[in-house]
PDB file of N, CA and C in Angstrom:
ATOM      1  N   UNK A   1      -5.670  61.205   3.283  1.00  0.00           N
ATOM      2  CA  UNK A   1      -5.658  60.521   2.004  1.00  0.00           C
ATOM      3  C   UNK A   1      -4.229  60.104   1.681  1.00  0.00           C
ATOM      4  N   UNK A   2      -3.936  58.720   1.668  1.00  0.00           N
ATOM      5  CA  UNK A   2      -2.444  58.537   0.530  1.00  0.00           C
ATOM      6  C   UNK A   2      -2.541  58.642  -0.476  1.00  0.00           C
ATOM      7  N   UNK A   3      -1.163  58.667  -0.870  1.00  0.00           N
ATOM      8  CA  UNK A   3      -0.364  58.946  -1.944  1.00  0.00           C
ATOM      9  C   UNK A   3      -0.415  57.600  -2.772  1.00  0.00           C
ATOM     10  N   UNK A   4      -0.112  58.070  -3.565  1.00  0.00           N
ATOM     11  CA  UNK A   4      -0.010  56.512  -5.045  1.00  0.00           C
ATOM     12  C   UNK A   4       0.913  57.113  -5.804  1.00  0.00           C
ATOM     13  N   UNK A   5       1.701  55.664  -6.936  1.00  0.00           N
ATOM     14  CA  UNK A   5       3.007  56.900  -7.689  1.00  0.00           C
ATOM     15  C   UNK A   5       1.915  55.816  -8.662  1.00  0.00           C
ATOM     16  N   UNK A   6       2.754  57.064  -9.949  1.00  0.00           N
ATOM     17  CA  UNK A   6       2.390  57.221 -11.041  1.00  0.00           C
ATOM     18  C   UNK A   6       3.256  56.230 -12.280  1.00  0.00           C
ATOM     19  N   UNK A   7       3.118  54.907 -11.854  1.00  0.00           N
ATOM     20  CA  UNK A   7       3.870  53.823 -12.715  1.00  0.00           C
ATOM     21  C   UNK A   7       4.463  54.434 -14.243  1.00  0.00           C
ATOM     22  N   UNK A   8       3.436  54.940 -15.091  1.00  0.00           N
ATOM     23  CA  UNK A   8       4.027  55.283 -16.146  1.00  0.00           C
ATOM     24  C   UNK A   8       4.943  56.690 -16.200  1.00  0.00           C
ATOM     25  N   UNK A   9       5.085  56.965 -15.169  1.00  0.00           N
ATOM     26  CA  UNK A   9       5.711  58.652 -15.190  1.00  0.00           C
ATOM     27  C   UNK A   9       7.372  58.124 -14.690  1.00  0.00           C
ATOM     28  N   UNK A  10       7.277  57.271 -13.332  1.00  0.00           N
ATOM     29  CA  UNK A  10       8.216  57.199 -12.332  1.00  0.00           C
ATOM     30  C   UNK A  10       9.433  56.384 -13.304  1.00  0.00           C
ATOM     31  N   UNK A  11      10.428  57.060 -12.874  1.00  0.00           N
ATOM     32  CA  UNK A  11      12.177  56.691 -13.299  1.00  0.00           C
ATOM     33  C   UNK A  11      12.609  55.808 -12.066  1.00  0.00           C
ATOM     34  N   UNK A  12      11.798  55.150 -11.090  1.00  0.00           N
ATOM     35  CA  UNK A  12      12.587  54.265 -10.256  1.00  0.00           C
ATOM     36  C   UNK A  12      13.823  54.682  -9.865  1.00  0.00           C
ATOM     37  N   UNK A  13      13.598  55.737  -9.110  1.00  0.00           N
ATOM     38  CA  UNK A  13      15.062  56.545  -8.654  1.00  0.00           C
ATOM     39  C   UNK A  13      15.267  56.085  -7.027  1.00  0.00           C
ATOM     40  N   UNK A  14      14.043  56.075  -6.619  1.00  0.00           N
ATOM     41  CA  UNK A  14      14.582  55.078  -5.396  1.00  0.00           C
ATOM     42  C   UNK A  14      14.621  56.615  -4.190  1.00  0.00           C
ATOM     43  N   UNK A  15      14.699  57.787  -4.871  1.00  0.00           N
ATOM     44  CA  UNK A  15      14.442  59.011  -3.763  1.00  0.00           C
ATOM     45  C   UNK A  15      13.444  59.125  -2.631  1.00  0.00           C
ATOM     46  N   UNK A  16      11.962  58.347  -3.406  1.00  0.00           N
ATOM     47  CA  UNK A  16      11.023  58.720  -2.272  1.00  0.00           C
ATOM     48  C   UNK A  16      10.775  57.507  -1.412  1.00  0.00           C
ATOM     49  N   UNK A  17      11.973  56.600  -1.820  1.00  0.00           N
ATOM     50  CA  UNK A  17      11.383  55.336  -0.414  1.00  0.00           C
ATOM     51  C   UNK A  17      12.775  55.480   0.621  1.00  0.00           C
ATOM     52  N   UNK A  18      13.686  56.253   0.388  1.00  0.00           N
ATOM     53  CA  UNK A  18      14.632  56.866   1.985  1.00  0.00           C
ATOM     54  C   UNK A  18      13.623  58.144   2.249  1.00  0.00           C
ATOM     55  N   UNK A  19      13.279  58.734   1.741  1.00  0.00           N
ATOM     56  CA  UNK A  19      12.358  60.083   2.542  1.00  0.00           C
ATOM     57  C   UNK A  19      11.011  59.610   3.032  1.00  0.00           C
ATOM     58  N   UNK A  20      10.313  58.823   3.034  1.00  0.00           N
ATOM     59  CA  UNK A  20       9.105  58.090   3.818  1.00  0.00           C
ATOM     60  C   UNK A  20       9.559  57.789   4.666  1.00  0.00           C
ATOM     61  N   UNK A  21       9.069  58.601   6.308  1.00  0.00           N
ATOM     62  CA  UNK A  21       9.158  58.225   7.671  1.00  0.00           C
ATOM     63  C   UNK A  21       8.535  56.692   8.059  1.00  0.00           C
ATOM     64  N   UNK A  22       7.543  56.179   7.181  1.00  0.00           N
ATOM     65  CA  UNK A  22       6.672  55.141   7.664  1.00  0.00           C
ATOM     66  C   UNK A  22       7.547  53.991   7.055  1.00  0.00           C
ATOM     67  N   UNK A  23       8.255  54.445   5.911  1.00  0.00           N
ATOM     68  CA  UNK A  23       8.624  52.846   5.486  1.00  0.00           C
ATOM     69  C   UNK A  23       7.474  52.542   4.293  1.00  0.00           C
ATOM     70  N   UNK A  24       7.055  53.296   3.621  1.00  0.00           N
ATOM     71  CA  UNK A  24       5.415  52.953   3.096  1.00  0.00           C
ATOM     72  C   UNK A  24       5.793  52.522   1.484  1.00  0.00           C
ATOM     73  N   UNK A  25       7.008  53.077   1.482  1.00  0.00           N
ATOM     74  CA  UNK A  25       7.612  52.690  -0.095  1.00  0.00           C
ATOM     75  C   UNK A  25       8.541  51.740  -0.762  1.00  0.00           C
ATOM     76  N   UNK A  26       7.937  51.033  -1.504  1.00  0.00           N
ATOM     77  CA  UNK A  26       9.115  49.560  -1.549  1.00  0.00           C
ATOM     78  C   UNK A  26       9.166  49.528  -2.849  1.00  0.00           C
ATOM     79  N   UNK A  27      10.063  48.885  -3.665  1.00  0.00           N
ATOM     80  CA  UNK A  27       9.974  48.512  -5.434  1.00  0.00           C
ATOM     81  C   UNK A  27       9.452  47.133  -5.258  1.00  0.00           C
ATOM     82  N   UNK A  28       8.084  46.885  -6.411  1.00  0.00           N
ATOM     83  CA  UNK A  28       7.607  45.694  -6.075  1.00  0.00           C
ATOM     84  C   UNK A  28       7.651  45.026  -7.628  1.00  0.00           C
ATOM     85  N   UNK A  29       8.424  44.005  -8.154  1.00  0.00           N
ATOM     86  CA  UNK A  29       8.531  43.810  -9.362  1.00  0.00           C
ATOM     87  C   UNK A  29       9.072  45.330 -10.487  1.00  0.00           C
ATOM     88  N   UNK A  30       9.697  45.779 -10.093  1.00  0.00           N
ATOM     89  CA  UNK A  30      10.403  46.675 -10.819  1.00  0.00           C
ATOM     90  C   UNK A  30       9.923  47.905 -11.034  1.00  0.00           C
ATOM     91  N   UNK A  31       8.672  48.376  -9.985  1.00  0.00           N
ATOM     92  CA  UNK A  31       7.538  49.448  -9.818  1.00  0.00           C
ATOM     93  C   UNK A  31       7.987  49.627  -8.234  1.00  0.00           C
ATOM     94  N   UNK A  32       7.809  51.187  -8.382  1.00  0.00           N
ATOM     95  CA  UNK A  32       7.789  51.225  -6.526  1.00  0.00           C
ATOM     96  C   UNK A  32       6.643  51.670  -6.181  1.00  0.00           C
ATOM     97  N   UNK A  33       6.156  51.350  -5.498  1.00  0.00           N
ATOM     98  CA  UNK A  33       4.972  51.193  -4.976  1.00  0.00           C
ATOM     99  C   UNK A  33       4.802  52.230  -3.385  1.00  0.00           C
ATOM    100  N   UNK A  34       3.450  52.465  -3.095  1.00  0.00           N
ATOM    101  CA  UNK A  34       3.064  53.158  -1.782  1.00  0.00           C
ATOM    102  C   UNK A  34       1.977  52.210  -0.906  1.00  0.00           C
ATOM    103  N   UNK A  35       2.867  51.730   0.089  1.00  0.00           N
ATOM    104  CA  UNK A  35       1.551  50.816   0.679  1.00  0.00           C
ATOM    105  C   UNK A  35       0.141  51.775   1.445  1.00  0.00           C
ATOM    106  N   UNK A  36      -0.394  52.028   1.054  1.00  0.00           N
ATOM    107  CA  UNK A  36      -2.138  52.896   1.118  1.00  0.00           C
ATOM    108  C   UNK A  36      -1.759  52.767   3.280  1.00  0.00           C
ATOM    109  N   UNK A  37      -1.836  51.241   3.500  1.00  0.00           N
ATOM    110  CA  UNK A  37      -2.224  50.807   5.012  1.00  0.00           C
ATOM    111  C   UNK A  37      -1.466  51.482   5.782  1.00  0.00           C
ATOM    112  N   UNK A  38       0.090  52.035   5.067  1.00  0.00           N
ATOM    113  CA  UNK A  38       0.935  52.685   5.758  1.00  0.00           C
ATOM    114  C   UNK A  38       1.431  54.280   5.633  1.00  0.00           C
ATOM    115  N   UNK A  39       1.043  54.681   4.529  1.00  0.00           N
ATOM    116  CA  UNK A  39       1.124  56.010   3.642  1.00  0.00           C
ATOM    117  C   UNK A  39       0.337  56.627   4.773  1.00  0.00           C
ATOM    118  N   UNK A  40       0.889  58.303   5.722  1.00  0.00           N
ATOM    119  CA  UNK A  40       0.135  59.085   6.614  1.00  0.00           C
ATOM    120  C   UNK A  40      -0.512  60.217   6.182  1.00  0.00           C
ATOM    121  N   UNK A  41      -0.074  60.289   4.550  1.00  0.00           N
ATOM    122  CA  UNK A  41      -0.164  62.013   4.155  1.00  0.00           C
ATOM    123  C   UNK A  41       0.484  62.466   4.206  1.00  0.00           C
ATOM    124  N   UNK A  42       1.843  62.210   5.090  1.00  0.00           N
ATOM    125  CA  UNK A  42       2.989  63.421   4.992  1.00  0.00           C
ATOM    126  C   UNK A  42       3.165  63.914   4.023  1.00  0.00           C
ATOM    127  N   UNK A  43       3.442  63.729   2.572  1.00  0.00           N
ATOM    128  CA  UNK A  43       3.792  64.167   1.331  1.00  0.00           C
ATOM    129  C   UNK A  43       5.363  64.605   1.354  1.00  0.00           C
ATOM    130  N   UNK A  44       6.196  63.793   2.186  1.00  0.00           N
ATOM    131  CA  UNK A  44       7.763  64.140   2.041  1.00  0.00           C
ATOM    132  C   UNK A  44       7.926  63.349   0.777  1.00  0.00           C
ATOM    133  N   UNK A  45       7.073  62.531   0.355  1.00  0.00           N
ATOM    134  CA  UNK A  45       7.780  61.907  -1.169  1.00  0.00           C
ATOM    135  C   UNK A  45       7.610  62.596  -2.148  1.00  0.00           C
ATOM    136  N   UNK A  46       6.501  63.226  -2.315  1.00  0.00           N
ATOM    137  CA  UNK A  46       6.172  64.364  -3.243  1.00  0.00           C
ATOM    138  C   UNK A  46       7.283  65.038  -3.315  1.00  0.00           C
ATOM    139  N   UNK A  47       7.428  65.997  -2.423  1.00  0.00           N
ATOM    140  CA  UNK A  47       8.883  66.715  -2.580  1.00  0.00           C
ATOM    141  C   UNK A  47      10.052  66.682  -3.264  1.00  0.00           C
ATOM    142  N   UNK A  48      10.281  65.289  -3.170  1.00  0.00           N
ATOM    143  CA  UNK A  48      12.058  64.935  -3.613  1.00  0.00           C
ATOM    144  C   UNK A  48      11.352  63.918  -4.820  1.00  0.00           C
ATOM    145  N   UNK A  49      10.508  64.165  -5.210  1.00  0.00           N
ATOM    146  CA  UNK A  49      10.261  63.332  -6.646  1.00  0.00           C
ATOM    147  C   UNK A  49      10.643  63.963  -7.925  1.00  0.00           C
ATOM    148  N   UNK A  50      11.657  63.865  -8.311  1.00  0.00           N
ATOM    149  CA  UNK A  50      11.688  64.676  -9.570  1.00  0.00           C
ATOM    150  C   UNK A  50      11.165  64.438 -11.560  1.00  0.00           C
ATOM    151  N   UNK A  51      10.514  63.486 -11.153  1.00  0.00           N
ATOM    152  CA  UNK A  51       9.254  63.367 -12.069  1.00  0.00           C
ATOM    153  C   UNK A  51       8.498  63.310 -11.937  1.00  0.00           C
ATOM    154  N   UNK A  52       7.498  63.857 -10.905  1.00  0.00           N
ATOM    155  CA  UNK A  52       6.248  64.277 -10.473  1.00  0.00           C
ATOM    156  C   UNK A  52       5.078  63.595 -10.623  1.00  0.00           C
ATOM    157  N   UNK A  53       5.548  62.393 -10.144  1.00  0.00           N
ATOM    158  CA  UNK A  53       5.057  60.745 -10.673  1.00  0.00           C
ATOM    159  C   UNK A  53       3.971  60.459  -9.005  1.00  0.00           C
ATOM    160  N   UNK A  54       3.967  61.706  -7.785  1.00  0.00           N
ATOM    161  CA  UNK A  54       3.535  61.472  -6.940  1.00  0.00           C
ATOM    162  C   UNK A  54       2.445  61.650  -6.518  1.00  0.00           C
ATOM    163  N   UNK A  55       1.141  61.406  -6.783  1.00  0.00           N
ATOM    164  CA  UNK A  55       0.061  62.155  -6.409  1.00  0.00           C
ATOM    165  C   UNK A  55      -1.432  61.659  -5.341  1.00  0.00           C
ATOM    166  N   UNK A  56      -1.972  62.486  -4.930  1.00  0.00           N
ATOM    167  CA  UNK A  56      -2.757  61.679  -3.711  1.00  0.00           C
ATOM    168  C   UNK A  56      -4.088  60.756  -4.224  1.00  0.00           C
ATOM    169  N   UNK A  57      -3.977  59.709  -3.230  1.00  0.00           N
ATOM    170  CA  UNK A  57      -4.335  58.341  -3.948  1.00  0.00           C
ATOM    171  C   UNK A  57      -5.840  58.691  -4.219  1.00  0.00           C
TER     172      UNK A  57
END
């Protein structure tokens, strides 16, 4: 299952798209986003999220 962030929670800190091995995290119009097609489950973004804006999709 992926991950999805939590638009109204997330501070756009930009932490969990260097810790995604896949590349799965981008800011898209001023939201960062989890692409689903590329997201593996790892949950390394969860981790280093410190507004807990990360949860499975």
């Amino acid at each position: 299952m992926a991950h999805k962030i939590n638009t109204d929670t997330c501070i756009n800190c930009g932490a969990c798209e260097s810790e995604c091995p896949e590349s799965a995290i981008s800011e898209i119009d001023g939201n960062m986003v989890i692409d689903q097609d590329k997201c593996v489950d790892c949950g390394s973004c969860v981790d280093v999220c410190p507004s807990d804006s990360i949860h499975p999709a």
